[in-house]
Protein backbone atom coordinates (compact mmCIF):
# COMPACT_ATOMS: atom_id res chain seq x y z
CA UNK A 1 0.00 0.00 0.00
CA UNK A 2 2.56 2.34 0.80
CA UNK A 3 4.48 1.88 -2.09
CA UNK A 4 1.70 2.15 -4.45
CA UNK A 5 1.39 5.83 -2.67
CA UNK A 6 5.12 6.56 -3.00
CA UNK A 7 5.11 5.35 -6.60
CA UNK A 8 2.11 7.72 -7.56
CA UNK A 9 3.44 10.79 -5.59
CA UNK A 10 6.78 9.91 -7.46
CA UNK A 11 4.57 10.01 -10.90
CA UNK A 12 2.89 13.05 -9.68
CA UNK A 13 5.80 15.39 -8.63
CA UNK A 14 7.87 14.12 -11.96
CA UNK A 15 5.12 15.18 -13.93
CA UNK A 16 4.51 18.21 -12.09
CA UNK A 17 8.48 18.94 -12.65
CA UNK A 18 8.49 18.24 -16.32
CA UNK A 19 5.53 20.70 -17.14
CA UNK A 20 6.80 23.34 -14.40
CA UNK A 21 8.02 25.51 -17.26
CA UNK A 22 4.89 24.67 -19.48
CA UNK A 23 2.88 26.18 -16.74
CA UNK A 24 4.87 28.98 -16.22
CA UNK A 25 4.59 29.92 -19.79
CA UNK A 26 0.83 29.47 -19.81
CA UNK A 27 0.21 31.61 -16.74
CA UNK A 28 3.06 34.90 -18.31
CA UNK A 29 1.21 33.98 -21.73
CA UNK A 30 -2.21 34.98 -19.83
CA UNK A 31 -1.45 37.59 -17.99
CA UNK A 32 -0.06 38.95 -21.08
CA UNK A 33 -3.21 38.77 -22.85
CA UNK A 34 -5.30 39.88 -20.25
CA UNK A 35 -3.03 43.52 -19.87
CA UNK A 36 -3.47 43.44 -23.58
CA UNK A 37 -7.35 42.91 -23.78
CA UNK A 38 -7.98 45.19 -20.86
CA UNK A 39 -7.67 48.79 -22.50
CA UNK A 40 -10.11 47.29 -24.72
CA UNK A 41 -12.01 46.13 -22.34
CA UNK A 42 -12.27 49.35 -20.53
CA UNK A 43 -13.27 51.33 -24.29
CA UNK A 44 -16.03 48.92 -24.96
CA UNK A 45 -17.42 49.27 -21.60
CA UNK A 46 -16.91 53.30 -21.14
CA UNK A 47 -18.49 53.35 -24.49
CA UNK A 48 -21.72 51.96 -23.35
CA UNK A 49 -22.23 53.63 -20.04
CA UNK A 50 -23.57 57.48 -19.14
CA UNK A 51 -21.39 60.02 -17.55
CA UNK A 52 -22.15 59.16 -14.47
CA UNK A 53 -20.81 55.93 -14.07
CA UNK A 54 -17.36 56.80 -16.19
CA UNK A 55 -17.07 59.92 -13.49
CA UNK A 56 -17.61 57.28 -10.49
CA UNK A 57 -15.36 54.81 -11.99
CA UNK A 58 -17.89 51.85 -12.77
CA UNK A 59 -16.33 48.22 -14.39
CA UNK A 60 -19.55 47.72 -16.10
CA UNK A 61 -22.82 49.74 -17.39
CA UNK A 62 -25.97 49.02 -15.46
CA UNK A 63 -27.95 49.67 -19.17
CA UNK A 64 -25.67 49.79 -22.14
CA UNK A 65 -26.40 53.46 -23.49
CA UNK A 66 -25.99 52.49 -27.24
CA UNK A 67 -27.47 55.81 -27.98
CA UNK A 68 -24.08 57.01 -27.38
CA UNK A 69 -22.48 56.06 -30.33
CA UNK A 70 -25.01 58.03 -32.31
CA UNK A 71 -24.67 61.13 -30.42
CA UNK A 72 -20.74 60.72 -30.65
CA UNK A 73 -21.43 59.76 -34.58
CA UNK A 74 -24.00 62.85 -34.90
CA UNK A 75 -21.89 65.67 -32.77
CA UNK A 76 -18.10 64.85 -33.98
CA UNK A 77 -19.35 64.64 -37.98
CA UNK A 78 -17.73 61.15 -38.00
CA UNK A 79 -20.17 60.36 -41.29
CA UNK A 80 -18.02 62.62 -43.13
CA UNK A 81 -14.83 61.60 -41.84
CA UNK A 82 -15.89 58.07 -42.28
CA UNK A 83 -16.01 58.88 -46.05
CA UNK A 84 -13.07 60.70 -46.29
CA UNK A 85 -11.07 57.92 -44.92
CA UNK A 86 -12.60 54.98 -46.82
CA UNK A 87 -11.64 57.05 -50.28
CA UNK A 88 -8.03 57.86 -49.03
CA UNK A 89 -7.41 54.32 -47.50
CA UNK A 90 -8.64 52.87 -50.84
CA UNK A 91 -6.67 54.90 -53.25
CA UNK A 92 -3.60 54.02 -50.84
CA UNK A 93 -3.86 50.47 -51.01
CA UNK A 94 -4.59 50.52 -54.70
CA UNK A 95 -1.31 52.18 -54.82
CA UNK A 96 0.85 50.46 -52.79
CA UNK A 97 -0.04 46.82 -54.65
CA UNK A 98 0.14 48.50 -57.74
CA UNK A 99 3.84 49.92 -56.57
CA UNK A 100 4.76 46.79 -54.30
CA UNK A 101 3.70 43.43 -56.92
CA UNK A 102 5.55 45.49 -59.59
CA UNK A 103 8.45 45.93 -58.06
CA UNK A 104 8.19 42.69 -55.92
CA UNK A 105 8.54 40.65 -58.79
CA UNK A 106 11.50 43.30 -60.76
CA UNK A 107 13.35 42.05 -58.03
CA UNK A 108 12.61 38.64 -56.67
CA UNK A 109 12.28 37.10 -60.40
CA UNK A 110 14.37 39.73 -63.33
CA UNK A 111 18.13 40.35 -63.21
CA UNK A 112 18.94 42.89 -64.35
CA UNK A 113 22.06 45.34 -63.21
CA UNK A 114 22.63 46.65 -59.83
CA UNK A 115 19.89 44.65 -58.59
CA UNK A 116 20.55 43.73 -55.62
CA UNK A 117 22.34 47.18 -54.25
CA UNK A 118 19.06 48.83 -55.22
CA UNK A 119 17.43 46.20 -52.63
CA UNK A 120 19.69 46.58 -50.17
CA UNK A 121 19.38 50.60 -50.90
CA UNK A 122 15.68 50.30 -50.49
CA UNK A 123 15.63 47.68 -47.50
CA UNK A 124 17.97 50.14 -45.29
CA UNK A 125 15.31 53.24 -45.97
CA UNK A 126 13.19 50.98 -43.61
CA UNK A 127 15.72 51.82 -40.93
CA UNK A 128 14.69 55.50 -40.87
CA UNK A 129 11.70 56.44 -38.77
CA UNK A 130 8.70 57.67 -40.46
CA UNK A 131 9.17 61.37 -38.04
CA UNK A 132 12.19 61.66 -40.05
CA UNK A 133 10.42 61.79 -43.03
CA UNK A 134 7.63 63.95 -42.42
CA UNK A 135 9.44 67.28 -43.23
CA UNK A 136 10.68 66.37 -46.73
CA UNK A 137 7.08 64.87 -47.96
CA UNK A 138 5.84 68.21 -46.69
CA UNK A 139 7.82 70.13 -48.57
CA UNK A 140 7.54 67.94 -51.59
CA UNK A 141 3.57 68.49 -51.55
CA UNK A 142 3.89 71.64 -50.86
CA UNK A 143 5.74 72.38 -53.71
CA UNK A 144 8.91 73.89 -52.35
CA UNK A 145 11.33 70.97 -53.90
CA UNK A 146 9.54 71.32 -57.55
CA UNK A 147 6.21 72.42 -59.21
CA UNK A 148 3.20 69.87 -58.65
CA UNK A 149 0.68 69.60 -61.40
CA UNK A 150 -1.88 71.99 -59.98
CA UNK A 151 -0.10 73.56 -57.79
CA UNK A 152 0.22 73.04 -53.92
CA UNK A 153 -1.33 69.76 -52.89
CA UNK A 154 -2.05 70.61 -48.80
CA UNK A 155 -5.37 69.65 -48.29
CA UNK A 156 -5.78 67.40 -50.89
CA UNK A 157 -6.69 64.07 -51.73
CA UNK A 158 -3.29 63.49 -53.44
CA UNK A 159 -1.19 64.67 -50.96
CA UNK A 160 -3.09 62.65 -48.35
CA UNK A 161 -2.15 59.49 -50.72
CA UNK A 162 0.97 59.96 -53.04
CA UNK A 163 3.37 59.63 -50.65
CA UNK A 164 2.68 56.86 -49.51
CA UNK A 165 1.88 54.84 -52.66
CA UNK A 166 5.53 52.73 -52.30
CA UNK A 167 6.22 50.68 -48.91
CA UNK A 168 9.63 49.12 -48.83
CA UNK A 169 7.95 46.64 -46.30
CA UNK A 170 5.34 45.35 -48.78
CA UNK A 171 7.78 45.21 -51.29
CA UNK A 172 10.50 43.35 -49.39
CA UNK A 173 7.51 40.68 -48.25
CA UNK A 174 6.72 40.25 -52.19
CA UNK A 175 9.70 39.84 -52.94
CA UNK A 176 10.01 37.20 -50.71
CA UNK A 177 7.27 34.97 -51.96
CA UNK A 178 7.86 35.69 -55.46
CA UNK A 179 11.80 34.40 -55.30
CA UNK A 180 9.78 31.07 -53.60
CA UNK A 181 7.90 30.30 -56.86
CA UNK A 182 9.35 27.95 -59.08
CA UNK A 183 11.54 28.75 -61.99
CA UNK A 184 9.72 25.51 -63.85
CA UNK A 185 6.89 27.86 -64.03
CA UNK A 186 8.48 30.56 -65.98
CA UNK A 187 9.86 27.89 -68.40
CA UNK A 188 6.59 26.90 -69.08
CA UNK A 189 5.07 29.99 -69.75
CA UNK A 190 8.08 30.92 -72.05
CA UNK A 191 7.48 27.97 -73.66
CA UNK A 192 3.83 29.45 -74.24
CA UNK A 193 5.14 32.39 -75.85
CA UNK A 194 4.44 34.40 -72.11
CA UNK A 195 6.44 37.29 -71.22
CA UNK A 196 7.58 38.44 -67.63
CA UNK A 197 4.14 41.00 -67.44
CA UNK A 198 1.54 37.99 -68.77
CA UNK A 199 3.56 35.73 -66.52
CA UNK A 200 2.71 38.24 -63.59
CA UNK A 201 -1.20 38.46 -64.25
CA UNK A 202 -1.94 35.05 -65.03
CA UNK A 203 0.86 33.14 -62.81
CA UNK A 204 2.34 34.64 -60.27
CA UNK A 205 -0.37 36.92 -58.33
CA UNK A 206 -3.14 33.74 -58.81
CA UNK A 207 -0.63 31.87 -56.67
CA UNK A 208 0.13 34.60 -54.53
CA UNK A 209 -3.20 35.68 -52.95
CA UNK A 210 -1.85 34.98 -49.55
CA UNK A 211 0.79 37.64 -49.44
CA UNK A 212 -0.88 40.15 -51.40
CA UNK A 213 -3.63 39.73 -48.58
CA UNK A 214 -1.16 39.96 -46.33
CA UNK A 215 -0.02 43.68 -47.76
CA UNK A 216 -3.64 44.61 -48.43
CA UNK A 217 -3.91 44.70 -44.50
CA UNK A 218 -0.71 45.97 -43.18
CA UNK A 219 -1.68 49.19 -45.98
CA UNK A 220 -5.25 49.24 -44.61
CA UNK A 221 -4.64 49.41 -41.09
CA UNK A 222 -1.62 51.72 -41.78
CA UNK A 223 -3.80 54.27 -44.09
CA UNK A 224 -6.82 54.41 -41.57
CA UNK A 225 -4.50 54.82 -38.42
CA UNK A 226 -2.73 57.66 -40.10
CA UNK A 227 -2.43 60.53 -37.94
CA UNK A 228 0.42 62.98 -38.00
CA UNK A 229 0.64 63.17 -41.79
CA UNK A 230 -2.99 64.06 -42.47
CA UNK A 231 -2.88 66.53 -39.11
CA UNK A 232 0.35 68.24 -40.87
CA UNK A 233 -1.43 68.75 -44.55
CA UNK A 234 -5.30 68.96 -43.75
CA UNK A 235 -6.13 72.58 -42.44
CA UNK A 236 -9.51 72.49 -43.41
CA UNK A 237 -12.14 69.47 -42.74
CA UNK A 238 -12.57 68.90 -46.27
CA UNK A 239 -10.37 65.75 -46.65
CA UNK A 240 -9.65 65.11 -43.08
CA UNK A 241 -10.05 61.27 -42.19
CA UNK A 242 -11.38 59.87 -38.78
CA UNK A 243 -8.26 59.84 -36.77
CA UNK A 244 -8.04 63.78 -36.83
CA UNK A 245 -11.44 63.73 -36.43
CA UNK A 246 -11.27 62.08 -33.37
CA UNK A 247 -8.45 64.23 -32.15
CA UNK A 248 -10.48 66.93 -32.75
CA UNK A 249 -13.74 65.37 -31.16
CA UNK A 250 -11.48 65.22 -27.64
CA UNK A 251 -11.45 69.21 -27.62
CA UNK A 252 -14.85 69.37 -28.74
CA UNK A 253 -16.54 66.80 -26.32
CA UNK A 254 -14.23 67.90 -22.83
CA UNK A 255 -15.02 65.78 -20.26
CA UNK A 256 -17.83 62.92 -22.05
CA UNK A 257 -15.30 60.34 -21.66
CA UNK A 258 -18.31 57.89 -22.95
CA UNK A 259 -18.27 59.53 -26.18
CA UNK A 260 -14.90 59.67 -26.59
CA UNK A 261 -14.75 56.27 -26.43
CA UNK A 262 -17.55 55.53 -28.31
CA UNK A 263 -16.02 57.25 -31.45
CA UNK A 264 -12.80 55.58 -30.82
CA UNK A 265 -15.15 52.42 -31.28
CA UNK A 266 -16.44 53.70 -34.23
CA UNK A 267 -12.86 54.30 -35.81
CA UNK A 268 -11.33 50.70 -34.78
CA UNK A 269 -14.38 48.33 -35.83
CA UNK A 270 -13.57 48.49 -39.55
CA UNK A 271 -9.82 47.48 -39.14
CA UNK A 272 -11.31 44.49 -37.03
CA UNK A 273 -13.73 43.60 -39.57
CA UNK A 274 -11.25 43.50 -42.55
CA UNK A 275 -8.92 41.63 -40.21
CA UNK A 276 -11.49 38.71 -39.43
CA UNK A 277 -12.45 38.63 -42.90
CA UNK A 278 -8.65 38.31 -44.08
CA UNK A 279 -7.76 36.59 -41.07
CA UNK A 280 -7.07 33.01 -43.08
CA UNK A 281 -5.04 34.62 -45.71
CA UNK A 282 -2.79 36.99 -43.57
CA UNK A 283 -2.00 33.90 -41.49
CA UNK A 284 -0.70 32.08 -44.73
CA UNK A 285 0.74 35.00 -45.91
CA UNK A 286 3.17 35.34 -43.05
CA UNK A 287 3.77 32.06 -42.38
CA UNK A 288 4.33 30.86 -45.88
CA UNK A 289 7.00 33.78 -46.88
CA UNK A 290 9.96 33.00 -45.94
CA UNK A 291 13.06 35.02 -45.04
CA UNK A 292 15.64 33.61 -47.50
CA UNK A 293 16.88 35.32 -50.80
């Protein structure tokens, strides 16, 4: 009897010292998600309760006031800033797979000369941070470096867009998968009679939906986050998107923390909707281009 008890506390306290770490790592992997999960948390919540219970410091609403995103939707203009960023995030994203498939393939699948110091050239720009830039691209659209067609282009749909058409990021991840696909392929199609651009259309971005999903989201949630650039070249509300609008809806609604939080609901639910919908394909995306080349 007593060494069927010794044997099982033996079994027990190996097992217990072979998981020890597992269980470690579950519990910091928890806590983690939980710090991450709780400004969320606290949004949703302050979102949905009157000004009462945000002053008083309340976890939860007693009645969800849903009539608060409407006021907050009504009183900040957030219909028109809405718009305004859905056109500019759109014409970004057009731009930057137009930009990053073209010159993702150029350089994961033509030699040509100087091709790979060009690469490394454009792979170090991702070094500099984006503050850094701000200055030049607003003298560029300003005009100051050399005419623009029309003139200045502060406060325009253009300037909002245009420089940001070309990521070396969604380039450099193209690049990647493209190098991956194999050179059988392109024999074949020469064999057809196919050159490098029909290869592109009917080959290579078929195969590559995963990664070019995986770009369409990092260039949607970076266009609809945008802040600084459109605060520096918007002085009027005519193309402002809903980020500065929500800056400016801070000033306007002082201390309504529950509509505050209720338009910064507003702005985050489409980046969560395109991210469930692409959820599948980003996955793939990343884990499917590799790092080689």
């Amino acid at each position: 009897m007593n060494s069927s008890y010794q044997t099982h506390k033996t079994h027990r306290e190996s097992f217990f010292t072979r998981n020890l770490g597992r269980i470690i790592l579950y519990l910091l992997l928890i806590i983690g998600a939980a710090l991450a999960l709780l400004p969320f948390y606290w949004m949703i919540t302050t979102s949905l309760m009157t000004l009462g219970e945000t002053i008083n410091r309340k976890w939860l609403p007693a009645v969800p006031q849903f009539v608060n995103y409407v006021n907050a939707w009504n009183e900040a203009d957030f219909a028109k800033y809405f718009l305004n960023s859905v056109i500019i995030t759109f014409t970004t994203i057009i731009g930057i797979l137009v930009t990053s498939i073209l010159a993702g393939y150029a350089f994961g699948r033509i030699k040509f000369f100087g091709r790979d110091v060009i690469f490394a050239i454009l792979l170090s720009t991702l070094m500099i941070p984006e503050s850094i830039t701000l200055l030049p691209n607003l003298m560029l659209i300003r005009g100051n470096i050399f005419p623009l067609p029309g003139g200045s282009w502060m406060n325009t749909l253009q300037g909002l867009t245009v420089p940001f058409m070309a990521n070396a990021f969604s380039i450099f991840l193209l690049r990647q998968f493209f190098a991956q696909i194999p050179h059988e392929l392109w024999d074949a199609a020469r064999i057809d009679g196919s050159g490098h651009f029909r290869f592109l259309l009917q080959i290579v971005i078929p195969i590559s939906k995963a990664a070019i999903m995986t770009v369409l989201l990092f260039a949607f949630t970076g266009s609809w986050n945008a802040f600084a650039w459109p605060l520096l070249v918007t002085t009027r509300n005519t193309w402002r998107p809903i980020m500065v609008g929500l800056w400016t809806f801070v000033s306007e609604a002082g201390p309504e923390t529950n509509l505050l939080m209720a338009g910064a609901v507003i702005s985050l639910l489409p980046i969560l909707v395109i991210y469930f919908i692409t959820q599948k394909q980003f996955t793939e995306g990343i884990a499917t281009t590799g790092l080689k080349g």
